[in-house]
Protein backbone atom coordinates (compact mmCIF):
# COMPACT_ATOMS: atom_id res chain seq x y z
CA UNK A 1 -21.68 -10.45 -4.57
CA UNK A 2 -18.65 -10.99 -6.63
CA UNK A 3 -16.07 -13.61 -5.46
CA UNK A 4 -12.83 -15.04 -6.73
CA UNK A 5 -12.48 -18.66 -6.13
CA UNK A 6 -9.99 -21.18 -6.53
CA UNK A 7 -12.03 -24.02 -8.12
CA UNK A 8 -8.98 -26.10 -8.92
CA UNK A 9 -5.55 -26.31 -7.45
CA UNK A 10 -3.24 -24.97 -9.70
CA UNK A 11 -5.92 -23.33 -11.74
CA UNK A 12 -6.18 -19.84 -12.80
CA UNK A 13 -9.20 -17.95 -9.90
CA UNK A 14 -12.70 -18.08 -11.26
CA UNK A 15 -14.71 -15.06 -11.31
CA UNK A 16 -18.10 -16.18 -9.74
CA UNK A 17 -21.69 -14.36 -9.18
CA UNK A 18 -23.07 -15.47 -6.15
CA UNK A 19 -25.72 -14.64 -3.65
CA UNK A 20 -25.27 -12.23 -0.80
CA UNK A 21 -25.24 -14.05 2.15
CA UNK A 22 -27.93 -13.15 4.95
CA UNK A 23 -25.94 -13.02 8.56
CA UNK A 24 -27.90 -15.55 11.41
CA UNK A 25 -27.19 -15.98 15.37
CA UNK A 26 -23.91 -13.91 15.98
CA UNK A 27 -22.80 -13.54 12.07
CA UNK A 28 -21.80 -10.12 11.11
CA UNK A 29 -21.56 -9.46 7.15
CA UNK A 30 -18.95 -6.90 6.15
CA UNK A 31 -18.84 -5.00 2.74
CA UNK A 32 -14.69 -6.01 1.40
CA UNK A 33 -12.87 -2.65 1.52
CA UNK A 34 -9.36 -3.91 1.68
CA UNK A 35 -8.04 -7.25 1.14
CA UNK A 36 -4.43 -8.39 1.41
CA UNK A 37 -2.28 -10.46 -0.48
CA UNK A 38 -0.56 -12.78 1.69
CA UNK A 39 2.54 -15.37 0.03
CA UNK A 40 0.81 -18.29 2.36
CA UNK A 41 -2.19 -17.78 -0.59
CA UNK A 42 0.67 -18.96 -3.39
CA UNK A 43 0.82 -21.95 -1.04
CA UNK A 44 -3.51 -22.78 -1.15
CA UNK A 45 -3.38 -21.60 -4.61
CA UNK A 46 -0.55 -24.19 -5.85
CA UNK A 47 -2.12 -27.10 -3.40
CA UNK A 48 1.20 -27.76 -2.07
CA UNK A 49 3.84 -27.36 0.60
CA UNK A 50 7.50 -28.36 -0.64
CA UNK A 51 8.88 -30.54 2.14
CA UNK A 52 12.48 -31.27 0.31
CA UNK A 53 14.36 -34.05 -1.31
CA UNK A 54 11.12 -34.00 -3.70
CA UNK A 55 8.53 -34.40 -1.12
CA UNK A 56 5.31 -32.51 -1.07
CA UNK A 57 2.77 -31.96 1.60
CA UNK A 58 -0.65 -31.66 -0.09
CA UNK A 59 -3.08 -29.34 1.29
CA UNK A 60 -5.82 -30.89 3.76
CA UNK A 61 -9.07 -29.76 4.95
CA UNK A 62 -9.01 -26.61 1.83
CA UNK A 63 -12.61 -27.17 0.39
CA UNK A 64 -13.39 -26.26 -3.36
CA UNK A 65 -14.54 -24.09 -4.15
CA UNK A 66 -12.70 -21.16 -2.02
CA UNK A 67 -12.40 -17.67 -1.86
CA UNK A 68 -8.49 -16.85 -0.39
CA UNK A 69 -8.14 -13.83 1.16
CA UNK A 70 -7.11 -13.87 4.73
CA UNK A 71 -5.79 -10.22 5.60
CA UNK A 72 -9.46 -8.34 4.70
CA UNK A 73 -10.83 -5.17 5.98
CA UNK A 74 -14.77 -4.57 5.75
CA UNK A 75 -17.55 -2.21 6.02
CA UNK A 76 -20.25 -3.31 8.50
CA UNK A 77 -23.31 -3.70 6.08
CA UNK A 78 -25.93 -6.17 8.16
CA UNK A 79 -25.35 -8.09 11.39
CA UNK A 80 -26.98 -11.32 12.89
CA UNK A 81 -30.06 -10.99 15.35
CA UNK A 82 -27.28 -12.29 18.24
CA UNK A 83 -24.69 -10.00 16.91
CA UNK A 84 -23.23 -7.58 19.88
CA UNK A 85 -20.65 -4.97 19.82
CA UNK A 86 -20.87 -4.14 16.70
CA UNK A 87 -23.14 -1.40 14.36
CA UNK A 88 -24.19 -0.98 10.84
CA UNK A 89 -21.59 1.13 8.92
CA UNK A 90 -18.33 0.38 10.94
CA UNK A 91 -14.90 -0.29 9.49
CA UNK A 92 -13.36 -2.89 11.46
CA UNK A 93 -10.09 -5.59 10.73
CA UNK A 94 -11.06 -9.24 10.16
CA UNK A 95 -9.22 -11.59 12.53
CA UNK A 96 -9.19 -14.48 10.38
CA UNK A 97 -7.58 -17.35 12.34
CA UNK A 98 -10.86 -18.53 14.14
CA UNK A 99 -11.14 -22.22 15.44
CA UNK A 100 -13.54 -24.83 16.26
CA UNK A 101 -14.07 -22.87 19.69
CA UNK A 102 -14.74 -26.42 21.54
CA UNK A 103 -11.25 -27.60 22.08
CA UNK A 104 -8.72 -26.69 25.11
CA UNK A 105 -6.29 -24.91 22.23
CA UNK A 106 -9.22 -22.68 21.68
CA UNK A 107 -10.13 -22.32 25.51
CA UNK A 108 -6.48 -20.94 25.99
CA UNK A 109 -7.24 -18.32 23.76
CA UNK A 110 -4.63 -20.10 20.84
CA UNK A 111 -7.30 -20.41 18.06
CA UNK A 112 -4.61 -19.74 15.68
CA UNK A 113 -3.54 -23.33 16.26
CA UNK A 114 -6.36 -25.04 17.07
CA UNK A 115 -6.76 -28.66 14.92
CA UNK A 116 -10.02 -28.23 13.24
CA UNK A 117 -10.05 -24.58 11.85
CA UNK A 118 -12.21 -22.37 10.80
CA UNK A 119 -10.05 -20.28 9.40
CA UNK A 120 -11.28 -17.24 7.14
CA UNK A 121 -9.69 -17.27 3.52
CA UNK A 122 -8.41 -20.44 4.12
CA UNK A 123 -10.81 -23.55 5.74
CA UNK A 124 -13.54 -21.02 5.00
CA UNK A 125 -14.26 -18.07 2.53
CA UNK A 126 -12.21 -15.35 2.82
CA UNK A 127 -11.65 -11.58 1.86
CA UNK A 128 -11.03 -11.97 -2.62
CA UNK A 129 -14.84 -11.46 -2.89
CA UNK A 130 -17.42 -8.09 -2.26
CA UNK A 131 -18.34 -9.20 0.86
CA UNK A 132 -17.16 -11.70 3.12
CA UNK A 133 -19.41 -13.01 6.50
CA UNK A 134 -17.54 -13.21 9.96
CA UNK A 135 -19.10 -15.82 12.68
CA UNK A 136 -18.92 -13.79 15.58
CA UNK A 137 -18.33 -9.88 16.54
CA UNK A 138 -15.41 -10.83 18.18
CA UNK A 139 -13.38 -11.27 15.50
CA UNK A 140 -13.90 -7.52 14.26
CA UNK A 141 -11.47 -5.27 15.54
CA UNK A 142 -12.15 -1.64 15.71
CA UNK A 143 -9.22 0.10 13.52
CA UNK A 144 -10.71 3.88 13.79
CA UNK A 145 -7.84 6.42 12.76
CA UNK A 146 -6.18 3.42 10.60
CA UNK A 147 -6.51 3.21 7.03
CA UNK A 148 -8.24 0.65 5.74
CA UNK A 149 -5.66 -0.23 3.19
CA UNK A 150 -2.79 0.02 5.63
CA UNK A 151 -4.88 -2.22 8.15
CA UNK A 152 -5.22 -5.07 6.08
CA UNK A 153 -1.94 -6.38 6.28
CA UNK A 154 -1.72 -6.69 9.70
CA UNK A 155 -4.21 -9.56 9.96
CA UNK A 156 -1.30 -11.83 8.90
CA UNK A 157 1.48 -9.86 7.93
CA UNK A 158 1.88 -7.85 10.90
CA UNK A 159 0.35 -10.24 13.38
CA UNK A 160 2.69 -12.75 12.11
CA UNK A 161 5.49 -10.88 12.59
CA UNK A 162 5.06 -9.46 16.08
CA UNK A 163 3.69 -12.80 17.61
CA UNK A 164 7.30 -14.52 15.95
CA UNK A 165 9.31 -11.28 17.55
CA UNK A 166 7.59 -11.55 20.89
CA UNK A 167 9.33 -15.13 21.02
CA UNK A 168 12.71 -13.04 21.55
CA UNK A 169 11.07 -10.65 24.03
CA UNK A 170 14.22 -11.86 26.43
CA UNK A 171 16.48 -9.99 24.70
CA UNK A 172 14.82 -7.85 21.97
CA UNK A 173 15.80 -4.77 23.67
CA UNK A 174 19.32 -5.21 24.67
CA UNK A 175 20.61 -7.88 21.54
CA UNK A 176 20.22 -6.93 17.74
CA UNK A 177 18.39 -10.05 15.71
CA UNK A 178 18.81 -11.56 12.29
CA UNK A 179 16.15 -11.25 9.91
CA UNK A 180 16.34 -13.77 6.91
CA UNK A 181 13.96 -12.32 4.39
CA UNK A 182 13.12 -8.61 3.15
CA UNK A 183 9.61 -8.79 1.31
CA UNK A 184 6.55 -7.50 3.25
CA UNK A 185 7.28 -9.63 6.11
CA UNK A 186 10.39 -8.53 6.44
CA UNK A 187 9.40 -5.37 5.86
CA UNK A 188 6.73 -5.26 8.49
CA UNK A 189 9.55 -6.89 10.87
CA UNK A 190 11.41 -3.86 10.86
CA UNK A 191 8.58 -1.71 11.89
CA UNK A 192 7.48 -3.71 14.37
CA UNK A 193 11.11 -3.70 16.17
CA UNK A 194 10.78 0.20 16.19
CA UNK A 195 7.55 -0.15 18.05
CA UNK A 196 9.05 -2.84 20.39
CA UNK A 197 11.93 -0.60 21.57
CA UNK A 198 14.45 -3.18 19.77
CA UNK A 199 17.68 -2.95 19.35
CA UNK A 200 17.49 -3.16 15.37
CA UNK A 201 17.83 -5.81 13.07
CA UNK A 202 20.62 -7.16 10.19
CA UNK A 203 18.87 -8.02 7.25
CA UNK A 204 19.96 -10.34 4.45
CA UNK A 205 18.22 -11.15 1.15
CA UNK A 206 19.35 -12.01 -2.07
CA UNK A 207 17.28 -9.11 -4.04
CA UNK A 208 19.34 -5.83 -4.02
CA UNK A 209 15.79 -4.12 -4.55
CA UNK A 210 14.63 -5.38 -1.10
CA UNK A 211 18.13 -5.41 0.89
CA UNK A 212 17.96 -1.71 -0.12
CA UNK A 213 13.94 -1.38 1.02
CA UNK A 214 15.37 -3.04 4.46
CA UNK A 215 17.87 -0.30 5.39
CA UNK A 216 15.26 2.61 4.37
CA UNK A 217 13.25 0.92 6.61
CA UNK A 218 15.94 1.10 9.74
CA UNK A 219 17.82 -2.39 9.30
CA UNK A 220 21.53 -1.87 10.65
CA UNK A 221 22.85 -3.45 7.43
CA UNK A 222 21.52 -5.39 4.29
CA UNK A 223 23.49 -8.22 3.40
CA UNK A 224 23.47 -10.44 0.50
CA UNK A 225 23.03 -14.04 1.62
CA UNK A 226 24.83 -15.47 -1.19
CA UNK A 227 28.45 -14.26 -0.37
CA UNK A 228 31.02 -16.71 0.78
CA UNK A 229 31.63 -14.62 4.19
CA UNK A 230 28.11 -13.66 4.82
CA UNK A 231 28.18 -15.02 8.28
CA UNK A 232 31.21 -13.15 9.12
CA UNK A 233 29.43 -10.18 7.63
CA UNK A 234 26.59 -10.71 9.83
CA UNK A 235 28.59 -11.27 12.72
CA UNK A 236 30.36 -8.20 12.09
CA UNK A 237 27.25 -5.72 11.72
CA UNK A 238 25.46 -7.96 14.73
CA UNK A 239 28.95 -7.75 17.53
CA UNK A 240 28.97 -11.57 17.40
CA UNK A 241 26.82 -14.04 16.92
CA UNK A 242 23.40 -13.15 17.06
CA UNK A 243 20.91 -14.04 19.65
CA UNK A 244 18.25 -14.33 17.01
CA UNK A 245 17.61 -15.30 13.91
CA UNK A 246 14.17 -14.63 12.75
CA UNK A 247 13.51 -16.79 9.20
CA UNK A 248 10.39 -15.45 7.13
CA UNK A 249 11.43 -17.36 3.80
CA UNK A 250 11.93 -20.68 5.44
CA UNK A 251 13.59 -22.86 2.44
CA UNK A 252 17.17 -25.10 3.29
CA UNK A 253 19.97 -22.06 2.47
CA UNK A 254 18.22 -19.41 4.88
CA UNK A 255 17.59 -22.34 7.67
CA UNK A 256 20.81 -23.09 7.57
CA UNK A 257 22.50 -19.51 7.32
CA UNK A 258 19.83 -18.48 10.49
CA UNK A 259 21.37 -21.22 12.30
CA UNK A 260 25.17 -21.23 11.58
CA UNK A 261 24.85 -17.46 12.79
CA UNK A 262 23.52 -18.16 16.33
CA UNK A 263 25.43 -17.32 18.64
CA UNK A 264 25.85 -19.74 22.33
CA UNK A 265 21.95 -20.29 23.72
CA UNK A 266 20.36 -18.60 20.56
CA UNK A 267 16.94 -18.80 18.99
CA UNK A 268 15.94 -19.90 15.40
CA UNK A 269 12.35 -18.91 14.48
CA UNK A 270 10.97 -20.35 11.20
CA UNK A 271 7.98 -18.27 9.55
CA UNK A 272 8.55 -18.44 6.77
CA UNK A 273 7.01 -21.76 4.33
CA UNK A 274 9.10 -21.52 1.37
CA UNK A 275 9.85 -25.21 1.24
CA UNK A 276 12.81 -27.94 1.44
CA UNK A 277 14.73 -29.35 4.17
CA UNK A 278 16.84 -28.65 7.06
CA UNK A 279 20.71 -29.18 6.90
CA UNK A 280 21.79 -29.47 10.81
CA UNK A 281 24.83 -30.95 12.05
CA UNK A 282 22.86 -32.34 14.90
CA UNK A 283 26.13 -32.30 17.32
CA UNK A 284 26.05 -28.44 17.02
CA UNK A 285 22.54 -28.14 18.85
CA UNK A 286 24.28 -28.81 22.16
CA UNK A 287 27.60 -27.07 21.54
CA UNK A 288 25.56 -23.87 21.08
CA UNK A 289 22.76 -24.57 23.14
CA UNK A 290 21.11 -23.85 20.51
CA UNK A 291 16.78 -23.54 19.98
CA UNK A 292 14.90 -23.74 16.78
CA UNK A 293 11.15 -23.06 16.94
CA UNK A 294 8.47 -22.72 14.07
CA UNK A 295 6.00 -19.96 14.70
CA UNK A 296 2.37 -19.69 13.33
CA UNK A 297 0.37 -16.32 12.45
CA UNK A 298 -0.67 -15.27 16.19
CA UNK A 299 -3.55 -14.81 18.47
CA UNK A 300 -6.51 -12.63 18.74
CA UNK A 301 -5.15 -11.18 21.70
CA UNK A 302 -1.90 -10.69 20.42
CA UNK A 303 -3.75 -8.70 17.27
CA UNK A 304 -5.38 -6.26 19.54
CA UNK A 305 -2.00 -5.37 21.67
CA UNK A 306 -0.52 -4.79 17.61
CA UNK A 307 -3.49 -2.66 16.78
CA UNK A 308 -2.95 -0.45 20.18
CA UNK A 309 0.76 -0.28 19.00
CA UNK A 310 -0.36 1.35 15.26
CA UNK A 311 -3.43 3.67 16.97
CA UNK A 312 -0.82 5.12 19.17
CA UNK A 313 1.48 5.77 16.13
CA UNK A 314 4.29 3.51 16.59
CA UNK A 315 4.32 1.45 13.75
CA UNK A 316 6.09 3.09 10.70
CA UNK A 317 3.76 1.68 7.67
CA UNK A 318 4.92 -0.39 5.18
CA UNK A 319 5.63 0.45 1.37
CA UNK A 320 2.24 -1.18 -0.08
CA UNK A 321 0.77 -1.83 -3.51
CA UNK A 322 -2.05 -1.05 -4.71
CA UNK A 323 -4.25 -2.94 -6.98
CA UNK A 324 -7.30 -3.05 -8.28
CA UNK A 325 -9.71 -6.73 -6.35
CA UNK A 326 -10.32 -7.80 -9.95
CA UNK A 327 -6.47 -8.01 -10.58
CA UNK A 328 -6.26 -10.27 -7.99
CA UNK A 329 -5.30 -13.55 -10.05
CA UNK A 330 -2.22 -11.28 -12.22
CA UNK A 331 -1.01 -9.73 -8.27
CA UNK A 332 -0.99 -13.72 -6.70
CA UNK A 333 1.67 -13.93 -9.75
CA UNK A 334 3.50 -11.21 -9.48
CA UNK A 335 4.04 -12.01 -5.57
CA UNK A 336 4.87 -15.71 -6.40
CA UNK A 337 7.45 -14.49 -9.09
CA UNK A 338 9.03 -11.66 -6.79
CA UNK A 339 7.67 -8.69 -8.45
CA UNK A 340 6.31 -7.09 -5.37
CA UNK A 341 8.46 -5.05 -2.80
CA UNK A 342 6.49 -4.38 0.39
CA UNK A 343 2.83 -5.58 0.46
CA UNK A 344 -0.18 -6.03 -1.78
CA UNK A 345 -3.35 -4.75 -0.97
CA UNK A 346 -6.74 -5.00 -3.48
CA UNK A 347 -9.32 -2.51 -3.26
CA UNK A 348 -12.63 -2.63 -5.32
């Protein structure tokens, strides 16, 4: 099988030959049809997190050699002697966010967060590669009547976004939110509200490119962050200050812009890992009642109710790109230099 690995932080991928691995116990070993490419792998591939006021946070428990690839869609091609639920020749969605499976986090069903991970693409090898091998059948979600290239995304992208919008699920339906960011998770935000009966979304990003992708997509208005009333504006297209703020870039001038928005009792939701430092005048947390919560990928569980929602034809896709799996190295630049407007998806 061929595999891309990051051998080095920082360091271009390395195209590597390696064995085909043989699936034991409950293993099931997939044939790569669809991989996505996810801004989180900028983050494994540069080593780093950017924590502000020239702080980083280096990566921990990322072994090296790795293949990335976390958002992978595979062709059932041999399964383990313990392997259930799955046959031979089956196209099923990777969840990748698997845990240690001993702890209490992973007994509630949050393996997502769990402290030890095992997570596919990123504690473990992942989707750049021909073939990538899953520990248990459980992981593999059946996707029948779903593209495989429009499925990939949704492992991360999509699961992302709908487990960080069901944290509004008070008032989704009756209160429009703020979305801070329009590339593919923004994007795939502004499906997802469709699906979720919402009440719609304002967008704001600084790209004209992707404020203009965001109101094709449905958002009520597109607003460049950088004016000097672009609070007002938001407050004008939301009726007031908005219940929620929804951040998927996560750096200190959307954090801030999320939270001087909120209206009395609303909700700031960080996805986004961008980098920096928060800018809070701490006395305005109580005057607004205000809540600010970080949100990580999602569950499995929460995965399978997204799934239902695109079988049963609710979710609008997403613009994606297409590239060729070899041109995976030249696509992780392009998406770390803004070149790419919706998502990116490699295909062998």
């Amino acid at each position: 099988m061929r595999s891309y690995r990051l051998a080095e932080f920082g360091a271009p991928l390395e195209t590597v030959d390696l064995e085909t691995p043989t699936p034991e116990g409950k293993q099931v070993l997939l044939r790569v049809k669809a991989s996505g490419v996810c801004h989180s792998d900028i983050h494994i591939w540069e080593g780093s997190y950017d924590l502000g006021g020239g702080r980083k946070m280096q990566m921990r428990g990322i072994p090296l050699p790795l293949t990335m690839g976390h958002e992978t869609v595979g062709e059932v091609v041999a399964v383990g002697p313990e392997a259930e639920g799955v046959k031979v020749g089956e196209t099923r969605l990777v969840f990748p966010w698997i845990g240690c499976g001993h702890c209490s986090i992973c007994a509630a069903g949050d393996e997502h967060l769990c402290n030890r991970p095992k997570a596919l693409g990123v504690t473990c090898d992942g989707g750049y590669a021909d073939h990538i091998l899953v520990s248990d059948p459980k992981y593999l979600l059946d996707i029948t009547g779903i593209a495989p290239d429009v499925a990939a995304p949704y492992a991360c992208s999509g699961l992302t976004t709908y487990s960080a919008l069901n944290k509004f699920s008070d008032f989704l339906s009756t209160d429009p939110i703020l979305i801070l960011g329009a590339g593919g998770l923004g994007l795939m935000a502004l499906t997802l509200l469709k699906a979720m009966n919402a009440k719609g979304a304002v967008v704001v990003d600084i790209d004209p490119a992707k404020r203009e992708a965001a109101v094709a997509a449905g958002a009520i208005a597109a607003i460049d962050p950088t004016a000097p009333d672009a609070v007002k504006q938001i407050m004008a297209a939301a009726g007031g200050g908005v219940r929620g703020a929804l951040d998927l870039v996560g750096n200190t001038a959307t954090t801030s812009l999320g939270f001087d928005a909120l209206g009395k009792g609303g909700k700031l939701v960080i996805v986004g890992l961008f980098g920096g430092q928060a800018n809070w005048s701490l006395p305005m947390f109580p005057i607004k009642a205000a809540t600010v919560q970080g949100s990580f990928v999602g569950s499995l569980v929460e995965l399978h109710e997204l799934i239902e929602l695109v079988k049963a034809g609710k979710v609008p896709a997403v613009p994606l790109i297409h590239r060729p799996l070899k041109d995976v190295a030249a696509t992780l630049e392009d998406l770390r230099l803004g070149r790419i407007v919706g998502r990116a998806v490699l295909t062998p």
